[in-house]
PDB file of N, CA and C in Angstrom:
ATOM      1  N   UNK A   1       7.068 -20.513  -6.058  1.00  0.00           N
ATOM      2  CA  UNK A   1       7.358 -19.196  -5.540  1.00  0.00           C
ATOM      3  C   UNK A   1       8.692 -18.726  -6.122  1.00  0.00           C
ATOM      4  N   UNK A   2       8.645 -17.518  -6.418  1.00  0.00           N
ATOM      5  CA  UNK A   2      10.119 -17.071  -7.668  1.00  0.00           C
ATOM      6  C   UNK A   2      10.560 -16.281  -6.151  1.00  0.00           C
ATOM      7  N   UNK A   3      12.066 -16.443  -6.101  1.00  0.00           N
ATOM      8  CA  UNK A   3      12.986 -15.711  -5.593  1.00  0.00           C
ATOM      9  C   UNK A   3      13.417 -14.680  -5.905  1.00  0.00           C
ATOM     10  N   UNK A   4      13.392 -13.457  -5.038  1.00  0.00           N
ATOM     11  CA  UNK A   4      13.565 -12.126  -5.731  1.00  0.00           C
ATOM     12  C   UNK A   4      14.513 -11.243  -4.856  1.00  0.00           C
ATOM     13  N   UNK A   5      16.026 -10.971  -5.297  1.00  0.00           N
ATOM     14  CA  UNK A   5      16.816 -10.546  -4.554  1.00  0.00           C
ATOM     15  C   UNK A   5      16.748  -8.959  -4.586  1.00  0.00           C
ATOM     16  N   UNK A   6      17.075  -8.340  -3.512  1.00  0.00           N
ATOM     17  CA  UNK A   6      16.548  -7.060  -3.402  1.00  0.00           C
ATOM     18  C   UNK A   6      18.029  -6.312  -2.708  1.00  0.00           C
ATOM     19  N   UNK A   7      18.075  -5.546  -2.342  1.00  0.00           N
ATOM     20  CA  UNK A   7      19.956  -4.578  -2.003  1.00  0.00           C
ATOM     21  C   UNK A   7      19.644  -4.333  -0.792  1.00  0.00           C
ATOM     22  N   UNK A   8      20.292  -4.707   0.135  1.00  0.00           N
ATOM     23  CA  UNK A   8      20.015  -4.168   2.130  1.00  0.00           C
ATOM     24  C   UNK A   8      19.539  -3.196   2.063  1.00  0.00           C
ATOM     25  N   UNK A   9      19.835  -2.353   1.200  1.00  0.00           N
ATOM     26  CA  UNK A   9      19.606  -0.650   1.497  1.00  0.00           C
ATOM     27  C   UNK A   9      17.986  -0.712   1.435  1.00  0.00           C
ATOM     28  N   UNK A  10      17.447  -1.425   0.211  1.00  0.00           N
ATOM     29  CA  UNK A  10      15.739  -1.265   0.260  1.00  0.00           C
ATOM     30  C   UNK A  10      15.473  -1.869   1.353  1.00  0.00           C
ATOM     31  N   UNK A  11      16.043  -3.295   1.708  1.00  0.00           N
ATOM     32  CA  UNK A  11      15.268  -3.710   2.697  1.00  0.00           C
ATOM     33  C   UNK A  11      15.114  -2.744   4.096  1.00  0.00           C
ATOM     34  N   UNK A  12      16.384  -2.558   4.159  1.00  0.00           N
ATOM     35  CA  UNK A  12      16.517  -1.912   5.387  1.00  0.00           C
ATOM     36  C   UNK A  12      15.680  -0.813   5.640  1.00  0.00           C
ATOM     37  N   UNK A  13      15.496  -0.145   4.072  1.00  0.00           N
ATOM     38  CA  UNK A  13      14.385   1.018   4.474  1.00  0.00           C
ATOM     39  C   UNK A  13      12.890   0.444   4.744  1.00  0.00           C
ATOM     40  N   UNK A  14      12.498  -0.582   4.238  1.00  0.00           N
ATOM     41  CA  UNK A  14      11.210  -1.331   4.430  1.00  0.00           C
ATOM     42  C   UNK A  14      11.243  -1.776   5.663  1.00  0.00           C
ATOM     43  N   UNK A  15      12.422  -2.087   6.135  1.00  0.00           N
ATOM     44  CA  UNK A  15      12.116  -2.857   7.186  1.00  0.00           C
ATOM     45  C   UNK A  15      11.616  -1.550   8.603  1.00  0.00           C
ATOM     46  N   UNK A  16      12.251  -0.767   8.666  1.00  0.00           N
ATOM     47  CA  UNK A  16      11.965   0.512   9.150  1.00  0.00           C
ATOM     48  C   UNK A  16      10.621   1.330   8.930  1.00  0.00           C
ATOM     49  N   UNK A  17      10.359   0.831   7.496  1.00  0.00           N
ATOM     50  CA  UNK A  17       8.762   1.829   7.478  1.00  0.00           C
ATOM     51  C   UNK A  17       7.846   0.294   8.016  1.00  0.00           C
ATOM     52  N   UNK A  18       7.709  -0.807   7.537  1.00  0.00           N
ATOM     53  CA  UNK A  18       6.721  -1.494   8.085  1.00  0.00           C
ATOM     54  C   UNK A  18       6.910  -1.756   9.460  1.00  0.00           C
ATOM     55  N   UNK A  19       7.864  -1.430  10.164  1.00  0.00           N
ATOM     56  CA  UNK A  19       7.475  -1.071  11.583  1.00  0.00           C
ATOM     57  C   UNK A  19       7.013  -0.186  12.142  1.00  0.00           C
ATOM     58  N   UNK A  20       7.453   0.810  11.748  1.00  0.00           N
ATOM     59  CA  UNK A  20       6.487   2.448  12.122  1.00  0.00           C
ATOM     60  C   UNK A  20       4.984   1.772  11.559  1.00  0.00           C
ATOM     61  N   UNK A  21       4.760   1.093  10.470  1.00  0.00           N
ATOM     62  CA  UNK A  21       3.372   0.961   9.968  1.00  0.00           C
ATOM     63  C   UNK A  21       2.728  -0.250  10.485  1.00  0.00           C
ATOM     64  N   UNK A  22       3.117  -0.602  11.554  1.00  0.00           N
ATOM     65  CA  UNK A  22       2.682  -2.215  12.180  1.00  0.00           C
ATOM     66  C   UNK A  22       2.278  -2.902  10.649  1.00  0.00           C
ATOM     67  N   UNK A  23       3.301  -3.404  10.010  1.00  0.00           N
ATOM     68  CA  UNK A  23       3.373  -4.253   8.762  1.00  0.00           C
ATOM     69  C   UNK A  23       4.288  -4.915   8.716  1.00  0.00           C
ATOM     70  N   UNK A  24       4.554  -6.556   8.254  1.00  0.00           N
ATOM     71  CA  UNK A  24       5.242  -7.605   8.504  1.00  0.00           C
ATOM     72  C   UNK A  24       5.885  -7.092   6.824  1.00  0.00           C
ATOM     73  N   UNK A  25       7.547  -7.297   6.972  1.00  0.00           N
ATOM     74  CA  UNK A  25       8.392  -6.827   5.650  1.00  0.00           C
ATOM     75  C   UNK A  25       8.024  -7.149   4.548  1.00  0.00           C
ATOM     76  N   UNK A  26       6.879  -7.884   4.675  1.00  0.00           N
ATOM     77  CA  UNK A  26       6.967  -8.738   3.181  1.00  0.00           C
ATOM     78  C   UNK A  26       5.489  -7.807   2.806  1.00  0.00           C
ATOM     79  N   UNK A  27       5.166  -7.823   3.852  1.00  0.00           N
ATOM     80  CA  UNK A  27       3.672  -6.549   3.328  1.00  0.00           C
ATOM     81  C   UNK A  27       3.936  -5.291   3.091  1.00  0.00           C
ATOM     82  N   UNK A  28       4.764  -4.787   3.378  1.00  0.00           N
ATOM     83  CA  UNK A  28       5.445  -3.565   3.376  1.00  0.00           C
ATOM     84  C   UNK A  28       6.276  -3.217   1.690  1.00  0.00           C
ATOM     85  N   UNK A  29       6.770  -4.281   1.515  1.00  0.00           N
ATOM     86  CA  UNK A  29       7.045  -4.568   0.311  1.00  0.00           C
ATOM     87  C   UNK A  29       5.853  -4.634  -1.060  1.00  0.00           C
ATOM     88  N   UNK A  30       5.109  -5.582  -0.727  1.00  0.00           N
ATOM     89  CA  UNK A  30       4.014  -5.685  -1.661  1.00  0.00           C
ATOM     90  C   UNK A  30       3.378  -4.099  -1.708  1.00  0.00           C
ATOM     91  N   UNK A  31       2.712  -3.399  -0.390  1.00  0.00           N
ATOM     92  CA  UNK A  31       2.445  -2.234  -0.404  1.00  0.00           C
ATOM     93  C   UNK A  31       3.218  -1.540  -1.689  1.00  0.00           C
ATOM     94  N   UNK A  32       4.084  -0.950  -1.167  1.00  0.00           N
ATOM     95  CA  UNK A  32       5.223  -0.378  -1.939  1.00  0.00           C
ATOM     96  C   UNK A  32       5.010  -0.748  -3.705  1.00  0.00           C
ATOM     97  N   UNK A  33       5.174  -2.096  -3.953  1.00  0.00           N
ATOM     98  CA  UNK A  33       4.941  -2.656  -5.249  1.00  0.00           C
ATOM     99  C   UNK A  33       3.546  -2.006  -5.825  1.00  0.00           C
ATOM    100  N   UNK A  34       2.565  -2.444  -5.122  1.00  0.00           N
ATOM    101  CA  UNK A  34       1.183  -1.895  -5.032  1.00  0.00           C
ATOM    102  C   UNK A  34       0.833  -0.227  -5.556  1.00  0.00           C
ATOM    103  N   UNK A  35       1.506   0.164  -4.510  1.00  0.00           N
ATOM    104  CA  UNK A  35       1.357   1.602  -5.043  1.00  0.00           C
ATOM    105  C   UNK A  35       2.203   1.796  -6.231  1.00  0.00           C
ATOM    106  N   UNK A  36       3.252   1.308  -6.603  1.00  0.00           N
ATOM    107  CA  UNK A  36       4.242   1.837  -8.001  1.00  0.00           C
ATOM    108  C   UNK A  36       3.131   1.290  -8.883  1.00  0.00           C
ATOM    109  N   UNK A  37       2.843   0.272  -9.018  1.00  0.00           N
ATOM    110  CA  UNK A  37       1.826  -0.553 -10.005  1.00  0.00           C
ATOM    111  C   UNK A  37       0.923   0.913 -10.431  1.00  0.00           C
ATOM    112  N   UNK A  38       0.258   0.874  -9.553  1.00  0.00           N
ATOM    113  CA  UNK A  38      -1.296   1.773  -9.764  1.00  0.00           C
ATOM    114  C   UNK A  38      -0.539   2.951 -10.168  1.00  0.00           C
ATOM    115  N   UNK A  39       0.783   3.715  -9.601  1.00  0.00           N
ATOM    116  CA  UNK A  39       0.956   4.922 -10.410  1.00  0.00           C
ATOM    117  C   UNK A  39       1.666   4.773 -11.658  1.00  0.00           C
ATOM    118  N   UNK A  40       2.352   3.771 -12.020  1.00  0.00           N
ATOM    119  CA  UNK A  40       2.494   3.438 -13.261  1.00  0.00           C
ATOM    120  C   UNK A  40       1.696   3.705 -14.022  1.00  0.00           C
ATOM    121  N   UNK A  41      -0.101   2.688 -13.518  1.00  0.00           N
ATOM    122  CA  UNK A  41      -0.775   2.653 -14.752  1.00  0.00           C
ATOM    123  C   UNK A  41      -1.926   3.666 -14.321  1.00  0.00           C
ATOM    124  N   UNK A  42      -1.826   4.829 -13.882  1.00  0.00           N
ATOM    125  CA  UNK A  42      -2.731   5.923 -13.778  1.00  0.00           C
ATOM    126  C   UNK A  42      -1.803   7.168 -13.493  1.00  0.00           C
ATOM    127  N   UNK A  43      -0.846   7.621 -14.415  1.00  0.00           N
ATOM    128  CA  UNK A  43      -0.368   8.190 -14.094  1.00  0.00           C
ATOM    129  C   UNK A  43      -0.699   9.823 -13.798  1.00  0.00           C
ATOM    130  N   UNK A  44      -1.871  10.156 -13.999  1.00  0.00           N
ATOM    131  CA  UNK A  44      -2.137  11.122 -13.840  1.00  0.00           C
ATOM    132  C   UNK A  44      -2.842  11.618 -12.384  1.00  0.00           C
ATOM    133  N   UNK A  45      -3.191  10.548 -11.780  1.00  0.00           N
ATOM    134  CA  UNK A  45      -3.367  10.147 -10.059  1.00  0.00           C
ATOM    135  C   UNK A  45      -2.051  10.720  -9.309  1.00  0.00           C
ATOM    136  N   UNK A  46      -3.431  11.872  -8.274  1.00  0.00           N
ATOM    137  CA  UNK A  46      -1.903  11.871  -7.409  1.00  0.00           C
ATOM    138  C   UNK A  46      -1.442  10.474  -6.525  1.00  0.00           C
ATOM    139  N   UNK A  47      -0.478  10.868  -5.976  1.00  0.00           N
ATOM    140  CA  UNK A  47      -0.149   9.285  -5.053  1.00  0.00           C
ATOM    141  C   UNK A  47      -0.977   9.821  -3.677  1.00  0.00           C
ATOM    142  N   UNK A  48      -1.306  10.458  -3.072  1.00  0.00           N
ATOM    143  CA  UNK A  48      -2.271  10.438  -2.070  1.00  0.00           C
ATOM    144  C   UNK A  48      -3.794   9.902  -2.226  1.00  0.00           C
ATOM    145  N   UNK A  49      -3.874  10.481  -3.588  1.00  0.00           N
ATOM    146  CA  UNK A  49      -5.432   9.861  -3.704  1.00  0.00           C
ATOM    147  C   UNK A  49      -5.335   8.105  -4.029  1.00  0.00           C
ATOM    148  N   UNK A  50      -4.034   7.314  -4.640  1.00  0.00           N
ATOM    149  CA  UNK A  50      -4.221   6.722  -4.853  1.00  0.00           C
ATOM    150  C   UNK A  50      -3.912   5.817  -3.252  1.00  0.00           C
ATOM    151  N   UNK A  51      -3.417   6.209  -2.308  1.00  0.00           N
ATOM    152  CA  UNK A  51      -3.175   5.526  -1.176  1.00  0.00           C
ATOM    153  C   UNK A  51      -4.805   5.754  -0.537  1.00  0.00           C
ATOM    154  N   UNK A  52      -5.348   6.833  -0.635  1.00  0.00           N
ATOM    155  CA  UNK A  52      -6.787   7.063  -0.285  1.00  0.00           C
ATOM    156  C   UNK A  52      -7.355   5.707  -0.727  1.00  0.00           C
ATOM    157  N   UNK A  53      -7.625   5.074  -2.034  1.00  0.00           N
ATOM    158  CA  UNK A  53      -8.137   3.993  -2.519  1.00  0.00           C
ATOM    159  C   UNK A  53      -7.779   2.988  -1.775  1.00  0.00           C
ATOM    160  N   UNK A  54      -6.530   2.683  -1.577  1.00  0.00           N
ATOM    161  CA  UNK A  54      -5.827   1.252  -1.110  1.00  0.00           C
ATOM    162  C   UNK A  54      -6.327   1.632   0.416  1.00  0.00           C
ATOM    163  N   UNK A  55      -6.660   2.730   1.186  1.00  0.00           N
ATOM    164  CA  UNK A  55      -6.793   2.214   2.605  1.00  0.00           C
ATOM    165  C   UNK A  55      -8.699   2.321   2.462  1.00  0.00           C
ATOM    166  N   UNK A  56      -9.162   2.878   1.073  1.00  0.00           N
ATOM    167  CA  UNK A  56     -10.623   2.338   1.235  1.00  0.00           C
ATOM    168  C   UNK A  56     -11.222   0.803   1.054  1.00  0.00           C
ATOM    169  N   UNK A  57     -10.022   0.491   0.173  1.00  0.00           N
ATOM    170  CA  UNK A  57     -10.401  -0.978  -0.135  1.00  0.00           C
ATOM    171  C   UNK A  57     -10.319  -1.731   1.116  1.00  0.00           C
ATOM    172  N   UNK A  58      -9.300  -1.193   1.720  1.00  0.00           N
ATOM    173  CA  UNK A  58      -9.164  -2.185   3.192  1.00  0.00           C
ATOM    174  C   UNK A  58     -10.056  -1.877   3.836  1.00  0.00           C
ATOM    175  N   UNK A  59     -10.862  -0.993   3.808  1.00  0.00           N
ATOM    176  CA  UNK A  59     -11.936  -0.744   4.988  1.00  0.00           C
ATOM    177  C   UNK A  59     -13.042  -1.749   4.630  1.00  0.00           C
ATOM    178  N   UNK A  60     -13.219  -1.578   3.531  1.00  0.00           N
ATOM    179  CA  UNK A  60     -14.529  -2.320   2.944  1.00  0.00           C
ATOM    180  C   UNK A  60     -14.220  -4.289   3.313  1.00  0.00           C
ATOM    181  N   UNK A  61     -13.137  -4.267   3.033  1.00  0.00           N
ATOM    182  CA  UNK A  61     -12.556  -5.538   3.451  1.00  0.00           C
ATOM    183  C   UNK A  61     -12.632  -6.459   4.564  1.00  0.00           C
ATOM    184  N   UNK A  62     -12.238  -5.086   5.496  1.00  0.00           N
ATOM    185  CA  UNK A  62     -12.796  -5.059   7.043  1.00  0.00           C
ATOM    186  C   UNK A  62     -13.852  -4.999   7.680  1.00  0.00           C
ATOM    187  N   UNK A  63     -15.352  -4.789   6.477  1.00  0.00           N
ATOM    188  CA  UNK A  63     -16.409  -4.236   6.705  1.00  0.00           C
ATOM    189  C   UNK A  63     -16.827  -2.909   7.678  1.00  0.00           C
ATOM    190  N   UNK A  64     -15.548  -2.440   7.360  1.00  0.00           N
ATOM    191  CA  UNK A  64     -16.000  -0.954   7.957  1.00  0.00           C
ATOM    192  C   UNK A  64     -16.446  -0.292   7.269  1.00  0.00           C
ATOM    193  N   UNK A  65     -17.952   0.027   6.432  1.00  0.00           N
ATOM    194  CA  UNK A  65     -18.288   0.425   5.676  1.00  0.00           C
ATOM    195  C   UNK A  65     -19.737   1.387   6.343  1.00  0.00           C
ATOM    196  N   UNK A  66     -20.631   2.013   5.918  1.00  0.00           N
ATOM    197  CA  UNK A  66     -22.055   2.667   6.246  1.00  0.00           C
ATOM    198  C   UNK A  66     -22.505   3.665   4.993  1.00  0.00           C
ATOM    199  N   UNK A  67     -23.619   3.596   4.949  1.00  0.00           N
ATOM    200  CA  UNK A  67     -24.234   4.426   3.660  1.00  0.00           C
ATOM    201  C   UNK A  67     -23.778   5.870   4.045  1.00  0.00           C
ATOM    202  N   UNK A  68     -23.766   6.669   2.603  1.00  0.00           N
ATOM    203  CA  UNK A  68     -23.464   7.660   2.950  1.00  0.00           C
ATOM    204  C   UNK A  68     -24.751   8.495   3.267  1.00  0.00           C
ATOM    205  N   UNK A  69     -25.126   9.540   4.304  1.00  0.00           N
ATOM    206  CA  UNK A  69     -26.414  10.316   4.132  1.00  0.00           C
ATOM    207  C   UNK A  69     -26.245  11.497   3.329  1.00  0.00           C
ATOM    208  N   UNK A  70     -26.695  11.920   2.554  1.00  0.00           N
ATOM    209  CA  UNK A  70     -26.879  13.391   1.959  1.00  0.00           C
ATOM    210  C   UNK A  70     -27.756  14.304   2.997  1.00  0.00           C
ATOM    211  N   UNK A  71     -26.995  15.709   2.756  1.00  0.00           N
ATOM    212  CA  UNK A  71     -27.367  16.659   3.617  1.00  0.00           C
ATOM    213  C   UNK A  71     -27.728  16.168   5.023  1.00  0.00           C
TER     214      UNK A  71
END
């Protein structure tokens, strides 16, 4: 496991959003990483649609899933 030093100031702001987001700091973090990643390499994605993806993947994950019906 690599050690990765980070400045109070980020933490402190992480530590503040993964509580509003019932998320443990270190998930809150990865999140964060997560989303820079994907807009890095799609940069033409807005960042809403790409958070749209990351909370579909979790659904499916969760098996909260159902066919879609047309009309």
């Amino acid at each position: 496991m690599a050690v990765i030093e980070l400045s109070n100031d980020f933490v402190n702001e992480a530590a503040v959003m993964a509580n509003t987001m019932h998320r443990s700091l270190a998930t809150q973090i990865e999140y964060w990483a997560k989303l820079g990643k994907i807009a890095e390499e799609n940069p033409d994605l807005p960042m809403a649609f790409v958070k749209d993806i990351l909370v579909s993947l979790q659904q499916v994950e969760a098996g909260d899933i159902s066919e879609y019906e047309f009309g």
